[in-house]
Protein backbone atom coordinates (compact mmCIF):
# COMPACT_ATOMS: atom_id res chain seq x y z
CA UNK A 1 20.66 66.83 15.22
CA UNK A 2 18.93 65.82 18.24
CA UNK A 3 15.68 66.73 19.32
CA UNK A 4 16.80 69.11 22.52
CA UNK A 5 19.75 70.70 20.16
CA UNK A 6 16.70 71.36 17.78
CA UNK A 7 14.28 72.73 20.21
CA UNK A 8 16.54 75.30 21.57
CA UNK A 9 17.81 76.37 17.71
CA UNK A 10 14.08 76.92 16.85
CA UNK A 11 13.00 78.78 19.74
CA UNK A 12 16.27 80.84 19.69
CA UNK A 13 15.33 82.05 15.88
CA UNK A 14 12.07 83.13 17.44
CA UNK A 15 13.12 84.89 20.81
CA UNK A 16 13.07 88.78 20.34
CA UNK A 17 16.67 89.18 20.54
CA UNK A 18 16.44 92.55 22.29
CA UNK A 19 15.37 90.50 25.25
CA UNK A 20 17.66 87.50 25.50
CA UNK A 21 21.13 87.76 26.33
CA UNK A 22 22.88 83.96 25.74
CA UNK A 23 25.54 82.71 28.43
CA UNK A 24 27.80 79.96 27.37
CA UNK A 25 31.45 79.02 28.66
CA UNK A 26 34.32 80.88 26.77
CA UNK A 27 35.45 77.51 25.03
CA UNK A 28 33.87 74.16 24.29
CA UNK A 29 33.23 71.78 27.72
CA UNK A 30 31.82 68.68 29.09
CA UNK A 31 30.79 66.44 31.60
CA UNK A 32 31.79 67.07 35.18
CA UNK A 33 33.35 70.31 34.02
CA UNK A 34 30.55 71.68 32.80
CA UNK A 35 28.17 70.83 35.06
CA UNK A 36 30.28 72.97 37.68
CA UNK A 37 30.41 75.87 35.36
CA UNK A 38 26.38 75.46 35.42
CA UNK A 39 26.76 75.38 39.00
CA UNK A 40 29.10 78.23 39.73
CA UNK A 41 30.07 80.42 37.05
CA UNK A 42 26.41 80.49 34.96
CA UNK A 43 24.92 81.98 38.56
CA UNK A 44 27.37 85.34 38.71
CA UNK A 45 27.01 85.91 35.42
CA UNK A 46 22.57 85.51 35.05
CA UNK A 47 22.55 87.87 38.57
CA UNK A 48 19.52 90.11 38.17
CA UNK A 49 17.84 88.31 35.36
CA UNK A 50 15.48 85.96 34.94
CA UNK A 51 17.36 82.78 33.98
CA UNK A 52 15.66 80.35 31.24
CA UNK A 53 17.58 76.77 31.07
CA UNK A 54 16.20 74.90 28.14
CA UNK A 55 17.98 71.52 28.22
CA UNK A 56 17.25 69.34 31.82
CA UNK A 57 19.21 71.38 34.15
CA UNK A 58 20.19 74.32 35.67
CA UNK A 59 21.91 75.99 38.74
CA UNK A 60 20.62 75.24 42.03
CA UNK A 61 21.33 78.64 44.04
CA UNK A 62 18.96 80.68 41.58
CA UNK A 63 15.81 80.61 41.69
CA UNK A 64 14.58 83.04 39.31
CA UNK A 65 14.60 80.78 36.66
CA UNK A 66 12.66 78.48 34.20
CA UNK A 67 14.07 75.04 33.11
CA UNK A 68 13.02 72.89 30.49
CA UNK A 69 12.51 69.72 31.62
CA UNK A 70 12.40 67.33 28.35
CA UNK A 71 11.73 64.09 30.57
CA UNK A 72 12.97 62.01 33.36
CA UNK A 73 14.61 59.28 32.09
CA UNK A 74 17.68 59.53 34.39
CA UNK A 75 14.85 59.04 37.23
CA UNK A 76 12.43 56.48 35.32
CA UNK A 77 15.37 54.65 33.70
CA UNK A 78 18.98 55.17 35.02
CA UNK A 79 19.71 51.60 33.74
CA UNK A 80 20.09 52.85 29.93
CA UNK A 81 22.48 55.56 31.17
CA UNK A 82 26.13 55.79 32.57
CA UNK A 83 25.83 55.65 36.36
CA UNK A 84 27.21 58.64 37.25
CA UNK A 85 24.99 60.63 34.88
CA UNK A 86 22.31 59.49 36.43
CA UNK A 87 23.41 59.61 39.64
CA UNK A 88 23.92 63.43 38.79
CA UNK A 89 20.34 64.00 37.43
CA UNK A 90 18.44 61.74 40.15
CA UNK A 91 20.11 64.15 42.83
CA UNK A 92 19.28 67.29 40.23
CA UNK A 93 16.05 67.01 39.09
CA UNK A 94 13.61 66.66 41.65
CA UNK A 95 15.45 69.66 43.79
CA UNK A 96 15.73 71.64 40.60
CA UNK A 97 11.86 71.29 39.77
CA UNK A 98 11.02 72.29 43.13
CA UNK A 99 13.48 75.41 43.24
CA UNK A 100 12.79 77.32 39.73
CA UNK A 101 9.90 79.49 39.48
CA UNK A 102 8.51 77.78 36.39
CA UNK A 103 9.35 74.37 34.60
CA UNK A 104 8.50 73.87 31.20
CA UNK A 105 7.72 69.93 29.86
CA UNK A 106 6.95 69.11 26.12
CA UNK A 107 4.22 66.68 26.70
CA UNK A 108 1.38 65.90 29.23
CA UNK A 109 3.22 62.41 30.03
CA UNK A 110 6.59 64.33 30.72
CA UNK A 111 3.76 66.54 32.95
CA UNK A 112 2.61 63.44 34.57
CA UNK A 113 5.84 61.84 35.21
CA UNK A 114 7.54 65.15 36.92
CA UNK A 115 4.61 65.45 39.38
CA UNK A 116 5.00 61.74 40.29
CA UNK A 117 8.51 61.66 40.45
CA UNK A 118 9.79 65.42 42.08
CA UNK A 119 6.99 66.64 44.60
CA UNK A 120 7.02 70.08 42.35
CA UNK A 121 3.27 71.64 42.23
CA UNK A 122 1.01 71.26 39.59
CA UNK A 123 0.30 74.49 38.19
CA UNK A 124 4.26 75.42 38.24
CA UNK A 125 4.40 73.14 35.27
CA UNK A 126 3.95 74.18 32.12
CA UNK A 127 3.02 71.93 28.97
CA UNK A 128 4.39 73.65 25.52
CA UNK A 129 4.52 71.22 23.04
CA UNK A 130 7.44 70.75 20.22
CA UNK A 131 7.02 72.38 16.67
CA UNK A 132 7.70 70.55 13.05
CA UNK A 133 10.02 72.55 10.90
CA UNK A 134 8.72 74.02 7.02
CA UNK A 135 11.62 72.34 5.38
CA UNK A 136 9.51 68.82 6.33
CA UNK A 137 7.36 68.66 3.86
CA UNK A 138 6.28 66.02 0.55
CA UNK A 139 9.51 66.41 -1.65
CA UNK A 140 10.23 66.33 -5.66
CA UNK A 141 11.33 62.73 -6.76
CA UNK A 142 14.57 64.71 -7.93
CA UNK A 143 15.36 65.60 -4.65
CA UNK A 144 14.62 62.60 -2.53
CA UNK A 145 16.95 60.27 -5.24
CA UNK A 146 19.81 63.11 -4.78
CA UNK A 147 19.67 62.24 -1.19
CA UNK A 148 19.41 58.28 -1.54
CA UNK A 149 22.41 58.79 -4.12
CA UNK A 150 25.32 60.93 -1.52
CA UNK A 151 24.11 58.78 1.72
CA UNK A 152 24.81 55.93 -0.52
CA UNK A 153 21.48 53.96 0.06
CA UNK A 154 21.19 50.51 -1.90
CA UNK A 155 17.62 51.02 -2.77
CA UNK A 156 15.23 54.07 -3.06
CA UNK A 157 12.58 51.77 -1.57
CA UNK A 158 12.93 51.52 2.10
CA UNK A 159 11.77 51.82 5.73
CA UNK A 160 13.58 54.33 7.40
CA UNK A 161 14.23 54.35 11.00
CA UNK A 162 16.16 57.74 12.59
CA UNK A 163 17.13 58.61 15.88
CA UNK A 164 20.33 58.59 18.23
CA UNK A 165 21.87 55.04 18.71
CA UNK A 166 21.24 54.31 22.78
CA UNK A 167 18.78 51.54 24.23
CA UNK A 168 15.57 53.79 24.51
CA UNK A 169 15.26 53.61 21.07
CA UNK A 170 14.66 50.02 20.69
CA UNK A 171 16.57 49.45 17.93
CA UNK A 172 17.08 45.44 18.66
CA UNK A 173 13.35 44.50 18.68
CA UNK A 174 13.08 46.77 15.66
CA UNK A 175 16.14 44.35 13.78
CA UNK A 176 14.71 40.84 15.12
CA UNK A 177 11.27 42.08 14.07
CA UNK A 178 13.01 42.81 10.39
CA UNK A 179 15.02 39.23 10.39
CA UNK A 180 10.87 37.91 10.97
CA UNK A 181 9.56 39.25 8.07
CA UNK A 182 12.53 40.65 5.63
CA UNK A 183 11.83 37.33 2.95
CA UNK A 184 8.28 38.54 2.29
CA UNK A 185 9.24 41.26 1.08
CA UNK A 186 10.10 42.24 -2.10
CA UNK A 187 13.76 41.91 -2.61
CA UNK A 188 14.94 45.77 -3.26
CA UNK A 189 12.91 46.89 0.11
CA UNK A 190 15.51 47.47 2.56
CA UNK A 191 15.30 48.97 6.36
CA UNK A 192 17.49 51.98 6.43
CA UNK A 193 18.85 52.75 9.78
CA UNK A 194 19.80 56.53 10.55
CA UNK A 195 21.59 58.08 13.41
CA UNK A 196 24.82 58.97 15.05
CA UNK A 197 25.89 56.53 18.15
CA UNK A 198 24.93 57.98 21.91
CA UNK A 199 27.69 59.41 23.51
CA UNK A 200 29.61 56.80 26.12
CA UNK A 201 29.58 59.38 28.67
CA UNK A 202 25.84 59.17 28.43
CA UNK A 203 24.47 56.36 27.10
CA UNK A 204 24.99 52.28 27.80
CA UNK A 205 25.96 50.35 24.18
CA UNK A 206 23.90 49.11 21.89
CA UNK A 207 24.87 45.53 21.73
CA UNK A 208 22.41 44.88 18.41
CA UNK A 209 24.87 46.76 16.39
CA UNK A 210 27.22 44.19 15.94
CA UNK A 211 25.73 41.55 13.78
CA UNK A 212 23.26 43.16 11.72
CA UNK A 213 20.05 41.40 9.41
CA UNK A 214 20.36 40.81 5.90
CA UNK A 215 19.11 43.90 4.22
CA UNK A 216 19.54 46.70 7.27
CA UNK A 217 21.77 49.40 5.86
CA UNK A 218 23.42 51.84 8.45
CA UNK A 219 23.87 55.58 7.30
CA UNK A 220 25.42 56.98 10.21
CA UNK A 221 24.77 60.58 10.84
CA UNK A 222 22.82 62.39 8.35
CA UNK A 223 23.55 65.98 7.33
CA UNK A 224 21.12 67.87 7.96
CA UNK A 225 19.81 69.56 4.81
CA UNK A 226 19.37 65.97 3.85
CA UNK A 227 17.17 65.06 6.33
CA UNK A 228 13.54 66.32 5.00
CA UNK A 229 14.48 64.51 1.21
CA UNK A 230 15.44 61.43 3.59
CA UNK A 231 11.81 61.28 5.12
CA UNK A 232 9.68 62.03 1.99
CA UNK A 233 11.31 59.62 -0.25
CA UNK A 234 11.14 56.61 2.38
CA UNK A 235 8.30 54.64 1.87
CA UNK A 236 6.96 54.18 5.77
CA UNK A 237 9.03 55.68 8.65
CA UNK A 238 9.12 53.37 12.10
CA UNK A 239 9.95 54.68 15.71
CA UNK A 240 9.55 52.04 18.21
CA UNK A 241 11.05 54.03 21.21
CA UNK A 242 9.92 52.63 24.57
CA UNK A 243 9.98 56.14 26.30
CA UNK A 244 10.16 59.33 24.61
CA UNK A 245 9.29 62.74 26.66
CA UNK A 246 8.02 64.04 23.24
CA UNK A 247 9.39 62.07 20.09
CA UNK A 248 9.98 64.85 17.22
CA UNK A 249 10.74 62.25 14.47
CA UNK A 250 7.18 60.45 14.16
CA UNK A 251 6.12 64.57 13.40
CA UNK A 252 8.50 65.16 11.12
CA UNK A 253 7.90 62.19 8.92
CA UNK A 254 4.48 62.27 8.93
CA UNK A 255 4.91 65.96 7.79
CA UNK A 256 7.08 64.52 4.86
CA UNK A 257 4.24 62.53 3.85
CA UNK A 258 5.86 59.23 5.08
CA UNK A 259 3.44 57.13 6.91
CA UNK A 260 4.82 56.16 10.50
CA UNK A 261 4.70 53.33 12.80
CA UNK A 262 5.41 54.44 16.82
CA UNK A 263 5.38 52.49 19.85
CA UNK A 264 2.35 53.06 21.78
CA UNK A 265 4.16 54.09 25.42
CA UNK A 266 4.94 57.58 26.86
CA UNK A 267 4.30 60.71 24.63
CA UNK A 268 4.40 58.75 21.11
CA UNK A 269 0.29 58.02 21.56
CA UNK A 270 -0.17 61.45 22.38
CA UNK A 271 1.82 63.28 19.49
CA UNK A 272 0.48 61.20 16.96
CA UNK A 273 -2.83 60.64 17.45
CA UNK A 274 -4.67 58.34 15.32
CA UNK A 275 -2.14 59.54 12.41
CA UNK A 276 -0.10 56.57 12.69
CA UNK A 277 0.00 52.74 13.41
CA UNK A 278 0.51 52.05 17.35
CA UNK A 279 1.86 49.03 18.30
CA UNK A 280 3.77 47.28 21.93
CA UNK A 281 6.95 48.46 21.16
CA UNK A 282 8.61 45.38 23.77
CA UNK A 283 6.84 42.98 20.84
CA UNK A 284 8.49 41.62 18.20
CA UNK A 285 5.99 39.79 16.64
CA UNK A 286 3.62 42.78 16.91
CA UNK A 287 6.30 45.42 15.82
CA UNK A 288 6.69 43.09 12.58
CA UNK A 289 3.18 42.91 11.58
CA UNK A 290 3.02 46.34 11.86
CA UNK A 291 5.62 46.56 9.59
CA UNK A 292 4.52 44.25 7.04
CA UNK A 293 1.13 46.03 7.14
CA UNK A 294 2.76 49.07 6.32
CA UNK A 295 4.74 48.01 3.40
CA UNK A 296 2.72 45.62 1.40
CA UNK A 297 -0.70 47.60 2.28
CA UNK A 298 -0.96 50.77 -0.37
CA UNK A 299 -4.25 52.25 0.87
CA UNK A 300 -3.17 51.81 4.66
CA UNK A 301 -0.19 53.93 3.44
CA UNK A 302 -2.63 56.68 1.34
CA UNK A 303 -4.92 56.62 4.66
CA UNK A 304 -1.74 57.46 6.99
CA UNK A 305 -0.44 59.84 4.29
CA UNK A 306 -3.25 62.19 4.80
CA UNK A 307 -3.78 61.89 8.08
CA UNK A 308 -0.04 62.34 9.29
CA UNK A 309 -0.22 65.61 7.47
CA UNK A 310 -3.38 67.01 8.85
CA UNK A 311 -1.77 66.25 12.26
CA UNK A 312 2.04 67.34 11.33
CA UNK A 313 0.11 70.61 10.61
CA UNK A 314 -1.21 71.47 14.26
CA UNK A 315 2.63 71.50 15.78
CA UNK A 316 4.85 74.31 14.48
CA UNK A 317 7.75 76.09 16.15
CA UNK A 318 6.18 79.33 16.12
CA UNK A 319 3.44 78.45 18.55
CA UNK A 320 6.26 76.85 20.59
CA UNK A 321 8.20 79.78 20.82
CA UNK A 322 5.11 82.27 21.51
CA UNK A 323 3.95 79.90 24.52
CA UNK A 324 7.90 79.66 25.93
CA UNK A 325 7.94 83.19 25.69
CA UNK A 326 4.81 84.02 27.33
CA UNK A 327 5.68 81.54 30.37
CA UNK A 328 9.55 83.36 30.63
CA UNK A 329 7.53 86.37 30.82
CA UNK A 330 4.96 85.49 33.54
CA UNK A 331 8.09 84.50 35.62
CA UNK A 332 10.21 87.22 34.83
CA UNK A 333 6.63 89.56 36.17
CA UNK A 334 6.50 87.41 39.62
């Protein structure tokens, strides 16, 4: 599950449901279509309420409404995205910001970036950071071997990498950095690559895919009730992302007890703290040391351990949902 499908799951457990009334199209739609269903069927139907839009975009007739705004990658990056996508969200975004009466971001660099990016005014944007799920936490060795056993792992020692297949995530400097220092290791420590493939109509390919390292094993997508057993039992967790407007993943490992290497650009230095090792995601050579730091070094991993769940333990979906809700009040006052 990605992190925005996630997000808006959480907070809509949360929401007192006396209050919130969900819109969605009568069947299943995408792309163009349902953008103008967003554009002209969402607005007759939200008439006289306050509108919240939780995932990047919303209609631009209302403006009694609060968007989400997870970051502004079509903006800061349209090269890792289809072209007409973000065409779409260039045109979108900055007129969207400026039209709602409240935009919500999940970090202060998300924060930062808007401002720079859309014109909208400071003190319409609110920060309300992610939350980490209860089901992350340390797991029984039964547990975490049940999961290595139906994903069909080779190995139940690994470094496990998760997140959707698309260029932001770096994968390829995280496989070159591998092919550096794979031989020395010890032979039954694999890197364990999780993740469904972006979807075409969004993302660009992921060229690295195609001829893999020795020792890389590819799960696919992961069910999700396997997901916390996949953290604990891996024994360090890397994320080398190159632009993340909050970066869930690093949180929920460290809140397995997995120690966590992150890149050390947009939000990831913010949401970890000093809970994890930071490195230039864009080098190889650096990405690897961290790696082989992380692996062969037992008390770094103890240190890390502790630390990633002392931090893990200040983000948690309640809060989240109890600051959204008192910002889709305020507006709904106004």
């Amino acid at each position: 599950m990605a992190g925005i499908q996630r997000y808006l799951l959480e907070l809509l457990k949360r929401l007192p449901p006396e209050q919130v009334c969900e819109i969605a199209p009568a069947r299943s739609i995408n792309g163009a279509r349902a953008h103008l269903w967003e554009q002209t069927v969402l607005p007759l139907r939200s008439r006289g309420h306050l509108l919240w839009s939780p995932s990047n975009t919303g209609p631009l007739t209302i403006s009694r409404q609060v968007v989400t705004i997870h970051d502004v990658a079509p903006i800061d990056h349209p090269e890792w995205l289809n072209p007409r996508f973000a065409a779409w969200y260039r045109f979108l975004t900055p007129k969207l910001a400026r039209r709602v009466a409240r935009v919500i971001t999940v970090s202060e660099f998300t924060k930062s970036r808007l401002l720079e990016t859309t014109g909208v005014s400071d003190d319409k944007v609110i920060v309300v950071p992610l939350g980490v799920d209860a089901r992350f936490v340390p797991q029984v060795r039964e547990q975490m071997e049940n999961a290595i056993h139906k994903l069909g792992l080779p190995t139940s020692r690994y470094v496990l990498s998760l997140g959707s297949l698309e260029p932001r995530k770096n994968l390829g400097r995280l496989l070159r950095a591998w092919e550096v220092i794979y031989h020395r290791l010890p032979e039954d420590v694999w890197l364990v690559v999780s993740g469904a493939k972006g979807k075409s109509l969004v993302f660009q390919d992921v060229p690295e895919l195609k001829a893999l390292p020795p020792r890389v094993f590819l799960t696919g997508h992961v069910p999700d009730e396997l997901l916390p057993h996949l953290y604990a039992g891996a024994m360090a967790f890397a994320y080398l992302s190159v632009y993340e407007g909050f970066g869930l993943p690093p949180l929920e490992a460290m809140a397995s007890g997995t120690p966590t290497l992150v890149g050390n650009r947009a939000s990831l230095p913010e949401v970890v703290g000093d809970a994890a090792v930071q490195v230039d995601p864009f080098d190889v050579e650096a990405i690897a040391d961290g790696l082989h730091r992380l692996i062969e070094d037992g008390s770094l991993r103890a240190t890390l351990r502790e630390k990633g769940l002392e931090r893990a333990g200040q983000f948690n979906w309640d809060k989240t949902a109890e600051q959204t809700w008192r910002v889709l009040q305020e507006a709904a006052e106004d």
